[in-house]
Protein backbone atom coordinates (compact mmCIF):
# COMPACT_ATOMS: atom_id res chain seq x y z
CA UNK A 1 13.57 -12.96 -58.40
CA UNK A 2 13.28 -12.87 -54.55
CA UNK A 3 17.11 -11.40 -54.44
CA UNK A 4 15.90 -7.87 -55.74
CA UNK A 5 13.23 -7.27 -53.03
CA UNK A 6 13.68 -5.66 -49.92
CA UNK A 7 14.57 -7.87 -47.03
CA UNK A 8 11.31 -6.91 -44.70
CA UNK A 9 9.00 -7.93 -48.25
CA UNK A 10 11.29 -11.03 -49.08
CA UNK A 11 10.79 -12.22 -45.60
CA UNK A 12 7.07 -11.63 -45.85
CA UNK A 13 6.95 -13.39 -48.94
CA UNK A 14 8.62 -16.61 -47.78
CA UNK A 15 6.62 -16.65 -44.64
CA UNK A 16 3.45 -16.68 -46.98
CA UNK A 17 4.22 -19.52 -49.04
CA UNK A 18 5.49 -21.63 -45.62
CA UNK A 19 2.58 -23.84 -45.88
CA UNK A 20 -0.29 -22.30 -47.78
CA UNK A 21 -2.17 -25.06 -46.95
CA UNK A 22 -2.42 -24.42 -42.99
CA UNK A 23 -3.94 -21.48 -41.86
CA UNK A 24 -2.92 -19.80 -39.00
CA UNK A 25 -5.40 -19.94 -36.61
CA UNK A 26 -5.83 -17.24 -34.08
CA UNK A 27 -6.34 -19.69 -30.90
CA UNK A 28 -5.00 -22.84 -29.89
CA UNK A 29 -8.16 -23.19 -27.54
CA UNK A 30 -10.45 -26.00 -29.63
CA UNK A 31 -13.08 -27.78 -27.74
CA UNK A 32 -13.28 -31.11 -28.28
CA UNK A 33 -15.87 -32.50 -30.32
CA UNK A 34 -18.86 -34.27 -27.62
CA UNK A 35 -19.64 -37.05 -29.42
CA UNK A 36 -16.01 -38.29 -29.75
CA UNK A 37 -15.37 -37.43 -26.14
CA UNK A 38 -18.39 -39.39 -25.31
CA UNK A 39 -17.65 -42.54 -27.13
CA UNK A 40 -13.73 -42.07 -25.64
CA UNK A 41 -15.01 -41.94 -21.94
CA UNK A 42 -17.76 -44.43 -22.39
CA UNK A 43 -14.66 -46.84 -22.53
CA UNK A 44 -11.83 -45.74 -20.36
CA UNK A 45 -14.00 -43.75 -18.03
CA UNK A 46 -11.58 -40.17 -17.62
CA UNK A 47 -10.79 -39.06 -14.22
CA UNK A 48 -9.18 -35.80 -15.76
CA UNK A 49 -9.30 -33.47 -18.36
CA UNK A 50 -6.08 -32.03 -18.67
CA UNK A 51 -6.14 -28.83 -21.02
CA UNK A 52 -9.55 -28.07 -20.67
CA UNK A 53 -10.72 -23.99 -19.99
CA UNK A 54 -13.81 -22.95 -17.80
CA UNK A 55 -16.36 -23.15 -20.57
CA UNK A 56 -15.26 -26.55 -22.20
CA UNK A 57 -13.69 -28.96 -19.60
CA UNK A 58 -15.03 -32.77 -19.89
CA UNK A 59 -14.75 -34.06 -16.19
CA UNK A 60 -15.19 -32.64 -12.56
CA UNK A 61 -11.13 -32.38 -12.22
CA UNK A 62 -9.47 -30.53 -14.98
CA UNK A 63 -6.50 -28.14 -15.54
CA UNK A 64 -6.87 -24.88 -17.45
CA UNK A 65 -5.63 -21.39 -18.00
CA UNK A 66 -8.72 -20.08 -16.60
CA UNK A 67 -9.86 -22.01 -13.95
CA UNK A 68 -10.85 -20.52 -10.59
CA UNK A 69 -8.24 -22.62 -8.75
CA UNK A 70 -4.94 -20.80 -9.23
CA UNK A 71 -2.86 -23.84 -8.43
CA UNK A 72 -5.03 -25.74 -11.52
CA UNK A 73 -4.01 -23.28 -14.00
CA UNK A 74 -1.26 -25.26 -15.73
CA UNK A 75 -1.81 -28.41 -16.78
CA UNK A 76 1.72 -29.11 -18.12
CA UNK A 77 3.45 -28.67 -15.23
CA UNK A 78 0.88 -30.10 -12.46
CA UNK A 79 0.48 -33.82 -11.55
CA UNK A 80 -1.76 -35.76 -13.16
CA UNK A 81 -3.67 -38.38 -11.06
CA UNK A 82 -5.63 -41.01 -12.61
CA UNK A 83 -7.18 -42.10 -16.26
CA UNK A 84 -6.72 -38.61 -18.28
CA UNK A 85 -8.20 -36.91 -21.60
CA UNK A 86 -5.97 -34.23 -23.23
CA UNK A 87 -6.81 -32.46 -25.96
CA UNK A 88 -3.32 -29.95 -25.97
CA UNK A 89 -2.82 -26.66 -27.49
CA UNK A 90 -1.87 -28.00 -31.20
CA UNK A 91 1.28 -25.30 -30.92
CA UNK A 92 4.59 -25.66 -30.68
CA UNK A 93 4.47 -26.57 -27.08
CA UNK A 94 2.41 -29.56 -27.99
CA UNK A 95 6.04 -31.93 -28.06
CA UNK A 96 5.97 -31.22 -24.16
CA UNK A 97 2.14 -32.53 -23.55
CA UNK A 98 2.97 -35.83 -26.05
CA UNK A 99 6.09 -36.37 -23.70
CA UNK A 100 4.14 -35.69 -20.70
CA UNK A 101 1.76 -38.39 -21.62
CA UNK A 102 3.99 -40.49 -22.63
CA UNK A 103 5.71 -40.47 -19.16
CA UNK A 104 2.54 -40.72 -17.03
CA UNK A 105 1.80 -43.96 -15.49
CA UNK A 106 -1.60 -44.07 -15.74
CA UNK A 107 -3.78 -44.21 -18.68
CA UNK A 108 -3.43 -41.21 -20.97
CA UNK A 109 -5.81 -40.39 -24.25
CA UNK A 110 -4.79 -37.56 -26.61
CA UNK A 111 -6.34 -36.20 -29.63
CA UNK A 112 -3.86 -34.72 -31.92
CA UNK A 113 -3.72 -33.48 -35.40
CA UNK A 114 -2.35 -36.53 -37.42
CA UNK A 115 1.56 -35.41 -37.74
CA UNK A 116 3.25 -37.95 -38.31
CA UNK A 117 6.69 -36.37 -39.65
CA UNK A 118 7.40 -34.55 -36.36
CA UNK A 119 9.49 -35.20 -33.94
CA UNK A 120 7.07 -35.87 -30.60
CA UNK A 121 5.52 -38.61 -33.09
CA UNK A 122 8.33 -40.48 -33.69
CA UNK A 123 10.41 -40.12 -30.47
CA UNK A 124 6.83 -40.90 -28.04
CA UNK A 125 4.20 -41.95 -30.11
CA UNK A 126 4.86 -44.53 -32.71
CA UNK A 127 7.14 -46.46 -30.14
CA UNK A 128 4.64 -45.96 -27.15
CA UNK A 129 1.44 -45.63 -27.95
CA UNK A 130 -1.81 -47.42 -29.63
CA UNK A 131 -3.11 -45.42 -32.55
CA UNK A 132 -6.40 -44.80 -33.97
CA UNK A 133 -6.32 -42.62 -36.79
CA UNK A 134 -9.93 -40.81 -37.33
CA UNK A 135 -11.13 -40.70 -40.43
CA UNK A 136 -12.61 -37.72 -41.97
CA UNK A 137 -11.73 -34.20 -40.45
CA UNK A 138 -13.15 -33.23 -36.92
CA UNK A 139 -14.98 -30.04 -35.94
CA UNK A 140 -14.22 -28.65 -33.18
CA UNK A 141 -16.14 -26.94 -30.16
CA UNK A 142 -18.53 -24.27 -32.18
CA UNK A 143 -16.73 -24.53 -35.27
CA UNK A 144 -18.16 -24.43 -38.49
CA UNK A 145 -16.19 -25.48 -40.91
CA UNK A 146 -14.21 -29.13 -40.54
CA UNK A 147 -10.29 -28.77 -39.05
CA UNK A 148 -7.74 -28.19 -41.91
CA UNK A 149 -5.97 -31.44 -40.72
CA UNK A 150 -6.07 -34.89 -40.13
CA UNK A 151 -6.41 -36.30 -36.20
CA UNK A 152 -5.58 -39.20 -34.38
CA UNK A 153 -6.41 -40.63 -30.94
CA UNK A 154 -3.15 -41.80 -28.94
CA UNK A 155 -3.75 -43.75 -26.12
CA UNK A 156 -0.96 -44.81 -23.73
CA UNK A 157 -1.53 -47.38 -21.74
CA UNK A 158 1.39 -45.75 -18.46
């Protein structure tokens, strides 16, 4: 019976039933979880944290929107030196970190929600990349409930 709404409510309506099953969250900014990051770096040692922020970055030299280094602000688009961690923004931008990664010729370690029907997983991930899907549901930074999806850890080996 959608056809005898107004457009503005019919839109509304289909937007709401997208995926009722993932929330919209109001940041992309998740910490990562210290434990996991500890048992990661125990074994490949990270040089660089990537997509870190001022209050959550994981080693010395990291990229973030806030850091105090204006030329350190964008992760994305700087050169990355060395064994790196990156935990991206889970938006739609996160098809340009996967590639990014996938490109680099060093050693690169990403945790990412477990999507394995997109696009950046099939075109840089499955073909590229060693997989270790986690088991369970992560919290994240000071969260207190468990993330609403699956993750994986995807290392590339550059």
């Amino acid at each position: 019976m959608l056809h005898s709404m107004p457009h503005g409510l019919v839109k509304s309506v289909i937007q709401s039933m997208a995926n009722p099953y993932m929330p919209v969250s109001v940041t992309d900014d998740w910490a990562t979880p210290k434990d996991l990051w500890q048992q990661a770096n125990g074994f490949h040692d990270f040089e660089l944290d990537a997509a870190a922020s001022l209050s959550n970055h994981l080693c010395d030299e990291w990229f973030g929107l806030d850091h105090p280094d204006e030329s350190r602000r964008n992760g994305l688009s700087a050169q990355w030196v060395g064994r790196t961690w990156v935990n991206p923004p889970y938006g739609r931008g996160i098809y340009d970190w996967v590639k990014k990664a996938a490109l680099h010729d060093d050693l690169v370690v990403m945790l990412l929600p477990s999507r394995t029907d997109t696009k950046w997983f099939h075109e840089f991930v499955l073909p590229n990349a060693n997989l270790e899907f986690i088991k369970g549901r992560l919290k994240f930074g000071a969260g207190i409930n468990p993330a609403p999806f699956p993750s994986i850890l995807v290392t590339f080996n550059g």
